[in-house]
N, C-alpha and C. Protein backbone atom coordinates (compact mmCIF):
# COMPACT_ATOMS: atom_id res chain seq x y z
N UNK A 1 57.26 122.32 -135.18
CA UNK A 1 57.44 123.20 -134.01
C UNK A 1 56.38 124.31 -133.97
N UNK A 2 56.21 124.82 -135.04
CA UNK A 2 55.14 126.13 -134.94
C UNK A 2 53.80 125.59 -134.86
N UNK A 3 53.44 124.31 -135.23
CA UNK A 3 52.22 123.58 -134.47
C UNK A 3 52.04 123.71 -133.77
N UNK A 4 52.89 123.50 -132.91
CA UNK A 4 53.20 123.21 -131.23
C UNK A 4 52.99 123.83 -130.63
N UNK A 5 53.79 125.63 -131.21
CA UNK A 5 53.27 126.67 -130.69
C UNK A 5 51.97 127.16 -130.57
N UNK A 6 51.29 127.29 -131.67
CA UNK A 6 49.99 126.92 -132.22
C UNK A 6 48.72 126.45 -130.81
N UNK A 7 49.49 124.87 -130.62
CA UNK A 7 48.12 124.38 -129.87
C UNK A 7 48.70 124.94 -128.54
N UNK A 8 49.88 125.18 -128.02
CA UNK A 8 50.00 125.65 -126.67
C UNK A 8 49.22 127.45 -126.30
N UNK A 9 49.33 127.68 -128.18
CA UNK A 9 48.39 129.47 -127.35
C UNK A 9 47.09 128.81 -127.66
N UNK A 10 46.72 128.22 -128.93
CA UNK A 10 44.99 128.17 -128.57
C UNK A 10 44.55 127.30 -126.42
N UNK A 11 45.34 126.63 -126.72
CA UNK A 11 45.29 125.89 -124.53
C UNK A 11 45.37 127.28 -124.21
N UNK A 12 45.89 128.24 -124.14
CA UNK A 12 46.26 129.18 -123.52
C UNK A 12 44.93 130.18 -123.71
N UNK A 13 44.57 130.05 -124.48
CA UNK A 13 43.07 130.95 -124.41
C UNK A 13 41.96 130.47 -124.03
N UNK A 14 42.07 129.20 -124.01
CA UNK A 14 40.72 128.52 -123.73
C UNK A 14 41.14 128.46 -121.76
N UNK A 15 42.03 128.37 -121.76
CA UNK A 15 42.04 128.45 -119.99
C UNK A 15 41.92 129.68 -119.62
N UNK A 16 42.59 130.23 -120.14
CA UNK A 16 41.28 132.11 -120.38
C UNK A 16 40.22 132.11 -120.07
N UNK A 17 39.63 131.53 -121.01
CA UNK A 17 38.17 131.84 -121.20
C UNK A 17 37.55 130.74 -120.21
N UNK A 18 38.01 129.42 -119.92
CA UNK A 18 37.20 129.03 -118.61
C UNK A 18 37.36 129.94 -117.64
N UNK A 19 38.35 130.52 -117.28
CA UNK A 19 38.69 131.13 -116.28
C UNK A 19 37.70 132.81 -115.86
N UNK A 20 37.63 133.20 -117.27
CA UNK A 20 36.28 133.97 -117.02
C UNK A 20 35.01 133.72 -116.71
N UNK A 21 34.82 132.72 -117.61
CA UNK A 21 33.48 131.90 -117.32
C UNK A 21 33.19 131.42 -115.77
N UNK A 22 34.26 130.98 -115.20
CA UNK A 22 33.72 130.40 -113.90
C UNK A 22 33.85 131.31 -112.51
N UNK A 23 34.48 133.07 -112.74
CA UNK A 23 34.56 133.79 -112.30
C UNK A 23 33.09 134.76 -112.43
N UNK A 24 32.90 134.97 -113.50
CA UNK A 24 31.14 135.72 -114.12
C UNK A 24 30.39 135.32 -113.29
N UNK A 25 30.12 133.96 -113.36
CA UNK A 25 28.14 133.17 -112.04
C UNK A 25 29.27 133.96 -110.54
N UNK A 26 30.50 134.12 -110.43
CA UNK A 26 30.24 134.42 -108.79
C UNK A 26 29.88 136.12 -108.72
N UNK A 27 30.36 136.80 -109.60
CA UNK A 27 30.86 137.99 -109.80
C UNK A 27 29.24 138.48 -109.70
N UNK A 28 27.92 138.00 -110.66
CA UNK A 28 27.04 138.43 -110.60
C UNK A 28 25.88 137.61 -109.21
N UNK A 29 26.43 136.75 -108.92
CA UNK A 29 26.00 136.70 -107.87
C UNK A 29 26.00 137.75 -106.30
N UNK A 30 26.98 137.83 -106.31
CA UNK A 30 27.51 138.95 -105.47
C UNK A 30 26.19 139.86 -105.63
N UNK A 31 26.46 140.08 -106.84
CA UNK A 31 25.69 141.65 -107.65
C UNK A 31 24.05 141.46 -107.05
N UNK A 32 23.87 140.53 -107.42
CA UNK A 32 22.40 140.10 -106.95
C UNK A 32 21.97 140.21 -105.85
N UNK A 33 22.38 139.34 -105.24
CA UNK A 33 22.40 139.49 -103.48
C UNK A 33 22.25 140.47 -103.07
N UNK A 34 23.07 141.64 -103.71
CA UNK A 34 23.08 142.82 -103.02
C UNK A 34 21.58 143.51 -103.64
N UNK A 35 21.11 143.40 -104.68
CA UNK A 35 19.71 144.03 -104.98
C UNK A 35 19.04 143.43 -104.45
N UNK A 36 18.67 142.03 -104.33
CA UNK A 36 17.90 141.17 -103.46
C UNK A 36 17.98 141.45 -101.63
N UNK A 37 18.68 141.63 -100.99
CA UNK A 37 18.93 142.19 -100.04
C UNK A 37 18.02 143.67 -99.57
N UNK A 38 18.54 144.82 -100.73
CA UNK A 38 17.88 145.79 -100.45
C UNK A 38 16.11 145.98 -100.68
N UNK A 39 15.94 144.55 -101.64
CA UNK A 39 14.65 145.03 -102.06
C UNK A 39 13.51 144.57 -101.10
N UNK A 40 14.62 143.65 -99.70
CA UNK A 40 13.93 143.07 -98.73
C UNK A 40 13.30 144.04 -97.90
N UNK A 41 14.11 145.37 -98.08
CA UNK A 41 13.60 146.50 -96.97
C UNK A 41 12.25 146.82 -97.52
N UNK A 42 11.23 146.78 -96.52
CA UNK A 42 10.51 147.11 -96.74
C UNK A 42 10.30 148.91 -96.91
N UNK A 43 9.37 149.48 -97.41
CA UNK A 43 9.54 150.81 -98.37
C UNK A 43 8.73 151.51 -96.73
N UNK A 44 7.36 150.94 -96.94
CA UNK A 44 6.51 151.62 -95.97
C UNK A 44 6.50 151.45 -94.70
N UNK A 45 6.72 152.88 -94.14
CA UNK A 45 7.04 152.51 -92.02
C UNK A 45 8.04 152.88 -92.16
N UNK A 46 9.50 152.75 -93.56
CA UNK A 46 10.81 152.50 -93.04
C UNK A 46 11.65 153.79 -93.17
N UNK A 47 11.14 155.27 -92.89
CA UNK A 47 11.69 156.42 -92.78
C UNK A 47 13.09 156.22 -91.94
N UNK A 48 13.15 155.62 -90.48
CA UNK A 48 14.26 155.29 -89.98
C UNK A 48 15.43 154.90 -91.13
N UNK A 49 15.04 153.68 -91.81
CA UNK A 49 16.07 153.41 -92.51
C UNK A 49 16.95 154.44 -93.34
N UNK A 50 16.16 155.34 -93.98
CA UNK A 50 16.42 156.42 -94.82
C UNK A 50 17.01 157.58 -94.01
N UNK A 51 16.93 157.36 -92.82
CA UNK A 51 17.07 158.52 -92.04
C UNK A 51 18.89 157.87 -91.59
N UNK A 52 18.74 156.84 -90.96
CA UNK A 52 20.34 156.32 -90.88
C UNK A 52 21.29 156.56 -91.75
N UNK A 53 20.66 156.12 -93.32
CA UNK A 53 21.42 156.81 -94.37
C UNK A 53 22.18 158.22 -94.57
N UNK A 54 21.05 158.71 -94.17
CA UNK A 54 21.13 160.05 -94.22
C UNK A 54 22.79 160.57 -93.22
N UNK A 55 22.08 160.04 -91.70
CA UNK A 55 22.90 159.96 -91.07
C UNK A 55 24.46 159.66 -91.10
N UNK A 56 24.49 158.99 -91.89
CA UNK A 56 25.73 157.99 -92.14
C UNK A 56 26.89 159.33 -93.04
N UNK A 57 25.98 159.47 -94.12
CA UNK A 57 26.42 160.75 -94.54
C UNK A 57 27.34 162.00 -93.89
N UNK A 58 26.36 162.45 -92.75
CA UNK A 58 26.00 163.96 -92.24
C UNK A 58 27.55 163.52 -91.28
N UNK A 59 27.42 162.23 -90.34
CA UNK A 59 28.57 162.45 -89.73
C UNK A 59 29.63 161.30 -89.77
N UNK A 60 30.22 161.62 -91.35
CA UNK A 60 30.81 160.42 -91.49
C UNK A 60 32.38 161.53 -91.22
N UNK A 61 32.25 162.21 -91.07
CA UNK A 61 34.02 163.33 -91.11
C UNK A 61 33.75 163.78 -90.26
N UNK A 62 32.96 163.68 -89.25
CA UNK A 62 32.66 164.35 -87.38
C UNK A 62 33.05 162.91 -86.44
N UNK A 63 34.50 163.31 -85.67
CA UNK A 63 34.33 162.09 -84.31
C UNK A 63 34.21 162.95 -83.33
N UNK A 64 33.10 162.22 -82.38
CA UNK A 64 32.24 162.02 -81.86
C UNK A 64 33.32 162.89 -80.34
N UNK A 65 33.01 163.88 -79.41
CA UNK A 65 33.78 164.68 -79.00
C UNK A 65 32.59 164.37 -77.66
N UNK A 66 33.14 164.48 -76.31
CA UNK A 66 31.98 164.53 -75.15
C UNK A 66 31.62 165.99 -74.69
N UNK A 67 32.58 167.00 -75.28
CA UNK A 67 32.72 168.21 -74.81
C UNK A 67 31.50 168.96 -75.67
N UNK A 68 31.26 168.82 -76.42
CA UNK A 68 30.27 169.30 -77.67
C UNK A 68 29.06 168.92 -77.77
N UNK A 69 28.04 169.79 -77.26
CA UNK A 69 27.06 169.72 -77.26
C UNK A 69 25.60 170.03 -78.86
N UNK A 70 25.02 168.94 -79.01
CA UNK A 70 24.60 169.31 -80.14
C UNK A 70 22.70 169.47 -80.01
N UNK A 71 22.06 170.07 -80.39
CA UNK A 71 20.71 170.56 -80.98
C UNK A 71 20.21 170.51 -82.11
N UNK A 72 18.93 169.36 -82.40
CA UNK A 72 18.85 168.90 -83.49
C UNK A 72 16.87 169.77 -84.08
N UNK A 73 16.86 170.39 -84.90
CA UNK A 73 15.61 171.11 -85.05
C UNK A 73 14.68 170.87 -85.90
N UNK A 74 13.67 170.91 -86.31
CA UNK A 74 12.64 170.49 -87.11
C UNK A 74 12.90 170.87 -88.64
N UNK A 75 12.90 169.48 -89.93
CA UNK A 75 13.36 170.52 -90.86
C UNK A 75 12.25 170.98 -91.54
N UNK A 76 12.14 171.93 -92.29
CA UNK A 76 11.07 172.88 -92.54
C UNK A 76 11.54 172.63 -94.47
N UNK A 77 10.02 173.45 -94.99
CA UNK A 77 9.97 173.36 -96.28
C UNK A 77 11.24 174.34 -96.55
N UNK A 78 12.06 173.78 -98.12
CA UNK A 78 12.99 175.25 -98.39
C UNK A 78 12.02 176.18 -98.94
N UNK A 79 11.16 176.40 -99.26
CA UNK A 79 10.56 177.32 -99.96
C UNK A 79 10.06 178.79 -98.81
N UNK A 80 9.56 177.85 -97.89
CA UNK A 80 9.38 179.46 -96.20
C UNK A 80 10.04 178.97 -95.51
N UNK A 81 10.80 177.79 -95.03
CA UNK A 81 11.70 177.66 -93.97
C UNK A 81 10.98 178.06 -93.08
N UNK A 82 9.75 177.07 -93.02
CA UNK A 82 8.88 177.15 -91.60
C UNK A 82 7.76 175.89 -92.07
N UNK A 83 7.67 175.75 -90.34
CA UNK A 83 6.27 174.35 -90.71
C UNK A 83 5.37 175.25 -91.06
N UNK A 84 4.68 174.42 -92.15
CA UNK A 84 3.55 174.47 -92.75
C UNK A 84 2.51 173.61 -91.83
N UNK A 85 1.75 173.77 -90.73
CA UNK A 85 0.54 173.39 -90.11
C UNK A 85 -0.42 173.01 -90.95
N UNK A 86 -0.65 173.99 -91.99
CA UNK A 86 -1.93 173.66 -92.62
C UNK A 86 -1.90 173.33 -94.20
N UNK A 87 -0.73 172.36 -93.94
CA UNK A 87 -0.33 171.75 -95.51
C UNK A 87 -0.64 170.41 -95.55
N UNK A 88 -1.40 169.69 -96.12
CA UNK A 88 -2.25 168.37 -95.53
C UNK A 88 -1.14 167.24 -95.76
N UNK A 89 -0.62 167.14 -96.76
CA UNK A 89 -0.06 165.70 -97.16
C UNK A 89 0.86 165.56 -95.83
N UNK A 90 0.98 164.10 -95.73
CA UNK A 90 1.99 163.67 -94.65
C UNK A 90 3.56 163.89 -94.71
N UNK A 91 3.70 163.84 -95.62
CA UNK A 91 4.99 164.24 -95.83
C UNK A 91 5.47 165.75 -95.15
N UNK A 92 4.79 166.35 -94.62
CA UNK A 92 5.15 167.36 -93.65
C UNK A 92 5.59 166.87 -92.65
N UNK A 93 5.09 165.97 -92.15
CA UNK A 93 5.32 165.41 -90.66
C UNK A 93 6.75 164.95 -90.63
N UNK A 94 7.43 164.50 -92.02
CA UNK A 94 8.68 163.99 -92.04
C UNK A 94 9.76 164.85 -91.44
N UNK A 95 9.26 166.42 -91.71
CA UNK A 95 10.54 167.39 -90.64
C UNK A 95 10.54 167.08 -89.29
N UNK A 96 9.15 166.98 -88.47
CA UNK A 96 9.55 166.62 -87.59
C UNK A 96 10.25 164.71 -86.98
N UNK A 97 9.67 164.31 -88.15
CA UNK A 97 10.32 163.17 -88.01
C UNK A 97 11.78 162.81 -87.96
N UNK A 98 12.33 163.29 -88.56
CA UNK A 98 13.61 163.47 -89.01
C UNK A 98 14.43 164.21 -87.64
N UNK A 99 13.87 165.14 -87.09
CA UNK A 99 14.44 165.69 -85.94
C UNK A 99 14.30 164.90 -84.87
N UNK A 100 13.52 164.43 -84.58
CA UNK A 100 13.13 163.10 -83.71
C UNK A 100 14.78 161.75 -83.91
N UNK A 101 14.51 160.92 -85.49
CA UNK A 101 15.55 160.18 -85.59
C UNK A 101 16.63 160.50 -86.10
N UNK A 102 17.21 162.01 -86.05
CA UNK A 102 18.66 162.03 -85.91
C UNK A 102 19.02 162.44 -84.24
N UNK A 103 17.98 162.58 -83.47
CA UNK A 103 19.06 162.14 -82.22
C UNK A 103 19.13 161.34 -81.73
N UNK A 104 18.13 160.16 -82.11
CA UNK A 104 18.70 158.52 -82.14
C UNK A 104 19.64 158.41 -82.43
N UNK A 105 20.19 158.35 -83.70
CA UNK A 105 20.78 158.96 -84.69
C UNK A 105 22.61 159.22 -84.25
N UNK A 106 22.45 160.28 -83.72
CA UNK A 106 23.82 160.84 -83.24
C UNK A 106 24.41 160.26 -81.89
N UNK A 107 22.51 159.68 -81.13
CA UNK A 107 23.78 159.05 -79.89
C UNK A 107 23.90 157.85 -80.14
N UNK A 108 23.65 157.19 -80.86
CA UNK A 108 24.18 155.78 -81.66
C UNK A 108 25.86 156.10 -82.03
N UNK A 109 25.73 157.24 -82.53
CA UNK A 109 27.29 157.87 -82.52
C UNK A 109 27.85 157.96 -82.15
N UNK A 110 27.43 158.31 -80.46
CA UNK A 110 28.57 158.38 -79.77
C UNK A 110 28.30 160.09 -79.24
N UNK A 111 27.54 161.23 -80.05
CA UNK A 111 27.47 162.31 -79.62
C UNK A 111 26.51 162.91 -78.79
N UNK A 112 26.56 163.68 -78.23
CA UNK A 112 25.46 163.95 -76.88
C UNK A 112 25.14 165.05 -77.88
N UNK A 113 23.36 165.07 -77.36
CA UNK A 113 22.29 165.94 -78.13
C UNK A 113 21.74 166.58 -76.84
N UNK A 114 21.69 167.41 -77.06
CA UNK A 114 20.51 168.56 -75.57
C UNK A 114 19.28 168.17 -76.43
N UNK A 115 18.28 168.04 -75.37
CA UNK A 115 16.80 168.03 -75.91
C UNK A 115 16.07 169.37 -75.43
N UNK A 116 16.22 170.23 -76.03
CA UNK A 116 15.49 171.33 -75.44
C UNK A 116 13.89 171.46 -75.08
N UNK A 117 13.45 170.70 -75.58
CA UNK A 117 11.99 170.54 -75.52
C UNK A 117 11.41 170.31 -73.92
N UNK A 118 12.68 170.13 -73.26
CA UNK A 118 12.47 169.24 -72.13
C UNK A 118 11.53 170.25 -70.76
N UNK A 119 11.04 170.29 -70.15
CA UNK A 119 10.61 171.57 -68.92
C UNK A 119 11.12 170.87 -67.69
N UNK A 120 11.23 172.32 -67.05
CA UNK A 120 11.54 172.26 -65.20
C UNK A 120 11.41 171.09 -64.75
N UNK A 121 9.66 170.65 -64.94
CA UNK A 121 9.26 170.00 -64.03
C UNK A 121 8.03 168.99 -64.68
N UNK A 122 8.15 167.46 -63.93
CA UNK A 122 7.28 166.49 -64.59
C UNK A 122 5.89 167.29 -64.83
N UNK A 123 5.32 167.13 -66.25
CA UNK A 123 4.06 167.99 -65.37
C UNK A 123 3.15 166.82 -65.64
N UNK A 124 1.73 167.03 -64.70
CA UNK A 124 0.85 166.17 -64.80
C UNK A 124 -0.71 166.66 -64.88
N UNK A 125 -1.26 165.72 -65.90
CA UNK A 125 -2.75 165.87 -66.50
C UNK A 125 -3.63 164.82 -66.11
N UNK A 126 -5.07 164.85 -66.41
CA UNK A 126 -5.62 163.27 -65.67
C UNK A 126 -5.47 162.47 -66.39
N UNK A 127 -4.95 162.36 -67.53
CA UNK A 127 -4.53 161.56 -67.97
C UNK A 127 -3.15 160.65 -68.60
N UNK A 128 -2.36 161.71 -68.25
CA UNK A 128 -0.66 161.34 -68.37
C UNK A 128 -0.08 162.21 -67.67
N UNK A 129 1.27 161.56 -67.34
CA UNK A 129 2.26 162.63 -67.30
C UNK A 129 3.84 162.96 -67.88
N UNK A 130 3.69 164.03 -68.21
CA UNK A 130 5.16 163.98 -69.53
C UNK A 130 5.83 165.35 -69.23
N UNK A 131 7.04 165.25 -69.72
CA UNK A 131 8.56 166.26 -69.51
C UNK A 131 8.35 167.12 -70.40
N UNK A 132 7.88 166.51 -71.89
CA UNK A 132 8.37 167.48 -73.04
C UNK A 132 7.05 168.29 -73.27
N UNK A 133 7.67 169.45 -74.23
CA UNK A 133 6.78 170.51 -74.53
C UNK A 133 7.21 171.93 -75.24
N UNK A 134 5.92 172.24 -75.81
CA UNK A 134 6.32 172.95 -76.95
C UNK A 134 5.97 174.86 -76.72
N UNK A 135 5.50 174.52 -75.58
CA UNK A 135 4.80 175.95 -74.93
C UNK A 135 6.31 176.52 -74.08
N UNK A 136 6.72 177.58 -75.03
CA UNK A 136 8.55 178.37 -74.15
C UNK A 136 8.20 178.89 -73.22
N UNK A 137 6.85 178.54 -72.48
CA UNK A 137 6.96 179.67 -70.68
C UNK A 137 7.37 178.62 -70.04
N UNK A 138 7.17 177.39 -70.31
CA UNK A 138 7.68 176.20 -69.55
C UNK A 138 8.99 175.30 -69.70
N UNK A 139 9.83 176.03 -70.61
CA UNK A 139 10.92 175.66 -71.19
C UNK A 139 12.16 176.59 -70.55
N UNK A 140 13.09 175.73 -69.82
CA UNK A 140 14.62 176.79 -70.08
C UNK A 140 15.29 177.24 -71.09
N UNK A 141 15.90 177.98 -70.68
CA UNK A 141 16.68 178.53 -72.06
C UNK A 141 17.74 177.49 -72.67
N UNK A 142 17.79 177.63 -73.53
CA UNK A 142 19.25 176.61 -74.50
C UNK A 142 20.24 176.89 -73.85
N UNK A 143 21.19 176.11 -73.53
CA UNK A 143 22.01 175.83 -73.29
C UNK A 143 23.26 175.15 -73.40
N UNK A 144 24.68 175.74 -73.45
CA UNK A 144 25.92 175.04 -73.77
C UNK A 144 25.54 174.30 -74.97
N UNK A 145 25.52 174.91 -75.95
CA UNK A 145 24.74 174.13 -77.20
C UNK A 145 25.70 174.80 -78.28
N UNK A 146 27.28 173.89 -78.90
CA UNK A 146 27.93 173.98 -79.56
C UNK A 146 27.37 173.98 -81.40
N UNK A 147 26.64 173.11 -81.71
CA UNK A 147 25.94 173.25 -83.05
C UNK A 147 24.49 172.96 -83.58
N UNK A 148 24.11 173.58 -83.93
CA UNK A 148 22.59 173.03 -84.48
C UNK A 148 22.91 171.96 -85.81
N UNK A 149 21.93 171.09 -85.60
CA UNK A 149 21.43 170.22 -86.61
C UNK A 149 20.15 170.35 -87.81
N UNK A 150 20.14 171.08 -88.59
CA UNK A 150 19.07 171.27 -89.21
C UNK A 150 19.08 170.99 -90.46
N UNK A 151 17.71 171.26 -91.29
CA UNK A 151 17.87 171.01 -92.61
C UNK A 151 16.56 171.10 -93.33
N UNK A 152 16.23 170.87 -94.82
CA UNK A 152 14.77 171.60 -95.09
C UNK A 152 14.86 169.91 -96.44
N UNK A 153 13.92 170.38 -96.72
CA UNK A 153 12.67 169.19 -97.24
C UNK A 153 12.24 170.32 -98.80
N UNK A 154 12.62 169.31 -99.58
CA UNK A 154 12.41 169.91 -101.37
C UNK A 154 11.45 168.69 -101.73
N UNK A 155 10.46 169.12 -101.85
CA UNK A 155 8.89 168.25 -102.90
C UNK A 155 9.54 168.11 -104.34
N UNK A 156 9.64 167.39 -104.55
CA UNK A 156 9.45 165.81 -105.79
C UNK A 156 8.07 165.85 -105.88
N UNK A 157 8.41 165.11 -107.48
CA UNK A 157 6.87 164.77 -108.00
C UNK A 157 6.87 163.34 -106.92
N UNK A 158 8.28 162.50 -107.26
CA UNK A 158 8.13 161.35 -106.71
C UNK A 158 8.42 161.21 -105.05
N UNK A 159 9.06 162.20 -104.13
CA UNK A 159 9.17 161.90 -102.90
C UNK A 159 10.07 163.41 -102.47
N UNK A 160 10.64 163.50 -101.49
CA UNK A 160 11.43 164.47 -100.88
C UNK A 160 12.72 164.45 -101.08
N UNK A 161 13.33 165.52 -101.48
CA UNK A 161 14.70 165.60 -100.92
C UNK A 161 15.29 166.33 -100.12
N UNK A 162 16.07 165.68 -98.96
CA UNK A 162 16.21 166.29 -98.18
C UNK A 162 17.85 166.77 -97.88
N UNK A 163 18.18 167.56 -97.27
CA UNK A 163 19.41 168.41 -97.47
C UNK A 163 19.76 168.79 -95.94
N UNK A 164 20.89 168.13 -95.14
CA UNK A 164 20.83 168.04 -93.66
C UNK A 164 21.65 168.97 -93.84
N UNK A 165 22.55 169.48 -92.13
CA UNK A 165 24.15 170.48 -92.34
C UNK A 165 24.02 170.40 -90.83
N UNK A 166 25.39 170.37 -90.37
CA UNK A 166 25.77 170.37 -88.61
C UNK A 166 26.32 171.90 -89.15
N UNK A 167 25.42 172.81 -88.35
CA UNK A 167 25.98 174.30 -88.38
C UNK A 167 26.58 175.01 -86.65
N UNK A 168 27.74 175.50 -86.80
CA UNK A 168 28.21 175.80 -85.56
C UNK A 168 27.59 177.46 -84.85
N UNK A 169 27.42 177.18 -83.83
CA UNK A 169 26.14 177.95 -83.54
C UNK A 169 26.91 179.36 -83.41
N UNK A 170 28.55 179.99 -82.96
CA UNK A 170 28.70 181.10 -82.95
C UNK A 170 28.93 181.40 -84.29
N UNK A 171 29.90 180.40 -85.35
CA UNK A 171 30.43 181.16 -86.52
C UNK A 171 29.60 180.87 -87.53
N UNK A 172 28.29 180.40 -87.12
CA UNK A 172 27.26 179.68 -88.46
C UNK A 172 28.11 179.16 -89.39
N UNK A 173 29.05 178.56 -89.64
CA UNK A 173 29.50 177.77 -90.74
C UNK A 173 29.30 176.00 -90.36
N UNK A 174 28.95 175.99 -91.51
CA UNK A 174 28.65 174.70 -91.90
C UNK A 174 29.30 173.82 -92.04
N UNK A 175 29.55 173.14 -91.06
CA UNK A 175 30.98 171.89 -90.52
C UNK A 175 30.77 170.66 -91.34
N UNK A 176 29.47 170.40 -91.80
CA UNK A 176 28.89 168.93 -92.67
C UNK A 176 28.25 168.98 -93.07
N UNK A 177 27.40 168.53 -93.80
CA UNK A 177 25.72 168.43 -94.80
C UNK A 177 26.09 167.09 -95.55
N UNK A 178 24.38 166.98 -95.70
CA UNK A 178 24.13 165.41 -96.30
C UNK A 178 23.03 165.49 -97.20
N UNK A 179 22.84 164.94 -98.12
CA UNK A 179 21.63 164.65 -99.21
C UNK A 179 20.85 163.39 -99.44
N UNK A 180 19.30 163.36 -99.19
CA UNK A 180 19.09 161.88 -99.18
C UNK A 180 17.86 162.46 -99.54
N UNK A 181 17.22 161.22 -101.00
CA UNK A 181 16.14 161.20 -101.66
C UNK A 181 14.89 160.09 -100.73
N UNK A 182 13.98 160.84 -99.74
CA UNK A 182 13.02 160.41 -99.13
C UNK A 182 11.97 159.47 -100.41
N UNK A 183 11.66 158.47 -100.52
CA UNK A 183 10.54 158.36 -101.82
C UNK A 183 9.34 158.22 -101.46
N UNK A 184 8.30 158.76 -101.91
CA UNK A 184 7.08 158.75 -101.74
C UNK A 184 6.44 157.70 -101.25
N UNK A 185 7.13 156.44 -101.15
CA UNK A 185 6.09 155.15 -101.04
C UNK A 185 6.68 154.69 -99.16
N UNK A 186 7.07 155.92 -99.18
CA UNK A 186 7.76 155.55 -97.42
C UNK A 186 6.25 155.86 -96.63
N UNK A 187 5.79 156.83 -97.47
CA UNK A 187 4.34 157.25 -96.80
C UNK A 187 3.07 156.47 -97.09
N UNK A 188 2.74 155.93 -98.65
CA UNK A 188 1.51 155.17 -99.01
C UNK A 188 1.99 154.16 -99.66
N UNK A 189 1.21 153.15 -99.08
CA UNK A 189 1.79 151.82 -99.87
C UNK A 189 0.33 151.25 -100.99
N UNK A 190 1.40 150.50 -102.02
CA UNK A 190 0.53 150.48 -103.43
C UNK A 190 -0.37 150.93 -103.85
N UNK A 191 0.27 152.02 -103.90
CA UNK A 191 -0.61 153.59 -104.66
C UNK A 191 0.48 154.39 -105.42
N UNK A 192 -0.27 155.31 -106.35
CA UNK A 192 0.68 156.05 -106.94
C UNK A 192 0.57 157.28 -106.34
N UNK A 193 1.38 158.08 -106.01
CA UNK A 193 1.60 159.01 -104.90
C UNK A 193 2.29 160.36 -106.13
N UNK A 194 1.66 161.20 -106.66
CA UNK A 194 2.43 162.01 -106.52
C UNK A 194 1.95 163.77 -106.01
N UNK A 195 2.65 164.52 -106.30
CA UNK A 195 2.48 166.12 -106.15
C UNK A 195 2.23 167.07 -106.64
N UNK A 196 1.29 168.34 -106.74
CA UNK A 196 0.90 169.27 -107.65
C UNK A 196 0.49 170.07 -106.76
N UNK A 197 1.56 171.64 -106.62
CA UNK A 197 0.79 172.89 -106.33
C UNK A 197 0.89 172.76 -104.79
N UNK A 198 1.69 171.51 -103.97
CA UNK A 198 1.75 171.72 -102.59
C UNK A 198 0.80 170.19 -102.02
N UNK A 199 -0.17 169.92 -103.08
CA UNK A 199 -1.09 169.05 -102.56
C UNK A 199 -0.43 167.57 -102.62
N UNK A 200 -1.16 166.66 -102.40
CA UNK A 200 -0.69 165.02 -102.54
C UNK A 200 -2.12 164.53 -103.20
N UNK A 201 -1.73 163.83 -104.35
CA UNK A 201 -2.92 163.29 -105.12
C UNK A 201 -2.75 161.64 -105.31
N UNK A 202 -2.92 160.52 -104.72
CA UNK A 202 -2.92 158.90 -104.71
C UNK A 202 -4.13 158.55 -105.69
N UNK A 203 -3.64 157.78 -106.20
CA UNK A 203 -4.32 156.67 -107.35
C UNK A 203 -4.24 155.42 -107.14
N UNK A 204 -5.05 154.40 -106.96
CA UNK A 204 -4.78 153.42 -106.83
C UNK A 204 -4.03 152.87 -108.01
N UNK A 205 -2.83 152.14 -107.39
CA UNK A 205 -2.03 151.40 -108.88
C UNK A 205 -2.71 150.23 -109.25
């Protein structure tokens, strides 16, 4: 009898152990797919992508209201909390980038953004003609504009981090914020990219 018992627990472990075994190849498959997947995104051009992320973040505890008007602004270095014009690397350009695709961004959401940039009147040059603009004699004033969208840009050796917040424009408190690591290779592709002192220094890899 205690034989018996015997070979019915060793059966009993070995169907165990197939049973792990043939669960593991799916379990890490899964796993794979999913790195294989991401590593399809391409790095360079794909700020959008990083920026959705971001997004995903900033208004994942905000639904989407028609009454509420939102204003989305350029984010600036934390260090002066102002564009730097005459700071060469590209990675400056990402504040205004970033203000650009979060109001893609939000009306993918569902939330209405004022574009303040916008003027009176079409204006026209001999060679185009366009709405927006950055000169305030030709701009109205802001308007019905429930929260600003802003946020600032921290230099990495290896890329940016950036730090969003939906701030409400009478009580300035900060209704949301988001954190997302920009990486350097969003800007130069196969090169080594890093930072010193404000500058951008590439090496070929």
């Amino acid at each position: 009898m205690a034989h018996f018992y015997l070979k019915a627990f060793m059966l009993s472990i070995l169907m165990a152990m197939a049973a792990c075994s043939s669960t593991e190849p799916e379990q890490y498959t899964v796993a794979q797919q999913t790195v294989e997947d991401f590593s399809q995104v391409p790095a360079l051009g794909n700020v959008e992508y990083h920026t959705s992320q971001l997004a995903d973040e900033l208004f994942s505890r905000i639904r989407p209201d028609r009454d509420f008007r939102f204003a989305v602004v350029s984010f600036v270095p934390v260090g002066s909390l102002k564009h730097a014009s005459d700071h060469q690397h590209s990675m400056m350009l990402l504040g205004h980038q970033l203000s650009e695709g979060l109001v893609t961004e939000a009306s993918r959401r569902g939330f209405i953004t004022q574009d303040y940039k916008v003027t009176n009147d079409i204006l026209i040059t001999n060679n185009s003609e366009y709405v927006m603009s950055r000169d305030v004699n030709r701009l109205a004033p802001l308007q019905n504009v429930d929260f600003y969208i802003a946020g600032t840009i921290t230099e990495q050796q290896e890329g940016a981090i950036v730090n969003a917040r939906i701030i409400h424009v009478e009580s300035k408190d900060v209704v949301a914020s988001a954190t997302k690591f920009f990486p350097a290779e969003l800007f130069w592709e196969r090169e080594s990219v890093t930072t010193r002192g404000g500058m951008l220094y590439r090496t070929d890899s």
